[in-house]
C-alpha atoms as a PDB file:
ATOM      1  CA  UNK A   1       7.893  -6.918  31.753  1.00  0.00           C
ATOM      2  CA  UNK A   2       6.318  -4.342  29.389  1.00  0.00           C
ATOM      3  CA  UNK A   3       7.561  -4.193  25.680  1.00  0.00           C
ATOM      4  CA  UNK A   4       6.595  -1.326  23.035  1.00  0.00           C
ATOM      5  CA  UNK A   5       5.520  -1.639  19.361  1.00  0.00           C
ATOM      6  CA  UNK A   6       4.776   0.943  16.521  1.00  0.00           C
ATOM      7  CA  UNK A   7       3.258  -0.031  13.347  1.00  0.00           C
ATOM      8  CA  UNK A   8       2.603   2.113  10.449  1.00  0.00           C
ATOM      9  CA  UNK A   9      -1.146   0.867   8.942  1.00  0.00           C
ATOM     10  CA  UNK A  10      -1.513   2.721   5.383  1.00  0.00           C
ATOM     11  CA  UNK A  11      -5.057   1.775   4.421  1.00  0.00           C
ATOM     12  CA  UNK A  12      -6.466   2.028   0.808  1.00  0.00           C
ATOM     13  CA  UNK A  13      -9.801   1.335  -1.553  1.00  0.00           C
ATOM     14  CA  UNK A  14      -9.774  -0.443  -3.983  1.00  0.00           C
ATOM     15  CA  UNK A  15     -11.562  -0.781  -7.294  1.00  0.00           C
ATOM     16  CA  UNK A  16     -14.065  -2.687  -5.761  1.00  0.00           C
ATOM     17  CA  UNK A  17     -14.596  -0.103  -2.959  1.00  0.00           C
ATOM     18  CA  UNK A  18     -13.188  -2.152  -0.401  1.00  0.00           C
ATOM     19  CA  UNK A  19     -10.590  -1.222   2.289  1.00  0.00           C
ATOM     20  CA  UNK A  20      -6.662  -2.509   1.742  1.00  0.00           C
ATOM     21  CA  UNK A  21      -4.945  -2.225   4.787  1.00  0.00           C
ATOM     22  CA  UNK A  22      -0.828  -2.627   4.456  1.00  0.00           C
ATOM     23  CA  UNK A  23       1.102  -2.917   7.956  1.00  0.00           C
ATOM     24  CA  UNK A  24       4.898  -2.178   8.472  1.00  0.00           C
ATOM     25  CA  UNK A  25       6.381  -2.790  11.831  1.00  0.00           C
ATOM     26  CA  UNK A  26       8.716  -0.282  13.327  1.00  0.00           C
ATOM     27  CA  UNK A  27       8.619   2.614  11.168  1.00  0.00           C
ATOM     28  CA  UNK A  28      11.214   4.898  11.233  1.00  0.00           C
ATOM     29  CA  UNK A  29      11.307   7.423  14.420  1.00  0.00           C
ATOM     30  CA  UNK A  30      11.171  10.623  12.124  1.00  0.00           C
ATOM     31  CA  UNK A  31       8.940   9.631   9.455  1.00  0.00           C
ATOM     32  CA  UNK A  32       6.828  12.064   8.282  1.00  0.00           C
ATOM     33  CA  UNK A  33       2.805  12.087   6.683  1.00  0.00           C
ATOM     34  CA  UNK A  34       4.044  13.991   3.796  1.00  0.00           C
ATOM     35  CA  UNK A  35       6.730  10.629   3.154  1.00  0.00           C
ATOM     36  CA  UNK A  36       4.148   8.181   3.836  1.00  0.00           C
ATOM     37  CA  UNK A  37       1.698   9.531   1.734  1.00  0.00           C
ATOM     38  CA  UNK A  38       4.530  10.025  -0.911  1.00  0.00           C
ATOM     39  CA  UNK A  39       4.775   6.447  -0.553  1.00  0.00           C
ATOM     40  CA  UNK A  40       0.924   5.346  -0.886  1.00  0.00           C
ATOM     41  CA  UNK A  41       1.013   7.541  -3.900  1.00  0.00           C
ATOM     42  CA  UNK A  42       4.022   5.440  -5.303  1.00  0.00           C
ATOM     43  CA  UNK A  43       2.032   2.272  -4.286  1.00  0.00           C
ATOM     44  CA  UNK A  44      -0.986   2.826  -6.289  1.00  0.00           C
ATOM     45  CA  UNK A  45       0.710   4.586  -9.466  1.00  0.00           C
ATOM     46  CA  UNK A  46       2.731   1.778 -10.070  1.00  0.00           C
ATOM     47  CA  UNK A  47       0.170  -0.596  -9.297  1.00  0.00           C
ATOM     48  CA  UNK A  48       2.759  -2.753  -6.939  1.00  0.00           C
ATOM     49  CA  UNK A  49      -0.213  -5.081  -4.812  1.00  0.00           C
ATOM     50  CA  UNK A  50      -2.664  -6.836  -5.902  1.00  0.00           C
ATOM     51  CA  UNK A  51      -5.935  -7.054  -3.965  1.00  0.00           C
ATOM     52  CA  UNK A  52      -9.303  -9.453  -4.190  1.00  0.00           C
ATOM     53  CA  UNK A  53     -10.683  -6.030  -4.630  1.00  0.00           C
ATOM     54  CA  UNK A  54      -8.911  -5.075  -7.815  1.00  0.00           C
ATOM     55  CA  UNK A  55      -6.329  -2.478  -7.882  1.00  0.00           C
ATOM     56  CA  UNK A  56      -5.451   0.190  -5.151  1.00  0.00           C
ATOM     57  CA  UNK A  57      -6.712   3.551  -6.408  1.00  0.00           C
ATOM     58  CA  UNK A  58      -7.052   5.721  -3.479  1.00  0.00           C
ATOM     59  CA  UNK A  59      -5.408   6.818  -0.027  1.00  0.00           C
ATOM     60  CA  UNK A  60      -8.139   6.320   3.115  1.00  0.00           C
ATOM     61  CA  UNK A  61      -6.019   6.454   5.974  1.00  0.00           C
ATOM     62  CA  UNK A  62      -2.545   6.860   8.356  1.00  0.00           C
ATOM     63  CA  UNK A  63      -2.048   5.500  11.317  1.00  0.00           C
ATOM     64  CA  UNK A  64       0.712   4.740  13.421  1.00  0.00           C
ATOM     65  CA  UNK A  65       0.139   2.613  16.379  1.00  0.00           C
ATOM     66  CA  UNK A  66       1.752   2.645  19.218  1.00  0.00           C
ATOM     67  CA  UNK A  67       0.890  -0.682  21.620  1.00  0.00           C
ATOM     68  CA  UNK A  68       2.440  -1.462  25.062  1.00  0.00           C
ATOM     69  CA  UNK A  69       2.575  -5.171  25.976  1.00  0.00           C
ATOM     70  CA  UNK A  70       2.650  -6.440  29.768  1.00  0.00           C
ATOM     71  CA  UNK A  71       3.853  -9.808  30.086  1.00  0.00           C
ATOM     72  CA  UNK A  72       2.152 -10.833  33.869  1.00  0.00           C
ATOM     73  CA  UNK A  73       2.906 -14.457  33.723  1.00  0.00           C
ATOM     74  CA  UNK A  74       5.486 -16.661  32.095  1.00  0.00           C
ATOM     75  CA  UNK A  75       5.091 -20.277  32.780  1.00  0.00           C
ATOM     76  CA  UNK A  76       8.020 -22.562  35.097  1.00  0.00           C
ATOM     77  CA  UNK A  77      10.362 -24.023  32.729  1.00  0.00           C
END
């Protein structure tokens, strides 16, 4: 049987130049770039994660993924 999964990856630097990646499963249908990076630019304003790398300062990326999973085999109970 084959499921579906989205994920919304919003990926950031940090002060230390390295790449932040946060994940959110099943984003909303309709959501939009300009909400996301609305979002991002909430995220690193208010300084809401912390990261090894120091603080979030800038927007890299958007993705949303969209995976398909086939289960082929499921063991005899």
């Amino acid at each position: 049987m084959a499921t579906t999964a989205k994920t919304l990856r919003m990926i950031f630097s940090s002060q230390a130049g390295r790449t932040v990646t946060l994940t959110l499963d099943n984003p909303r249908a309709d959501v939009t770039a300009a909400e996301i990076e609305a979002a991002m630019d909430l995220v690193i304003a208010r300084n809401i994660f912390n990261s090894s790398g120091g603080d979030l300062v800038t927007k890299q990326d958007i993705k949303i993924i969209d995976s398909t999973t086939n289960d082929l085999y499921d063991p005899p109970a």
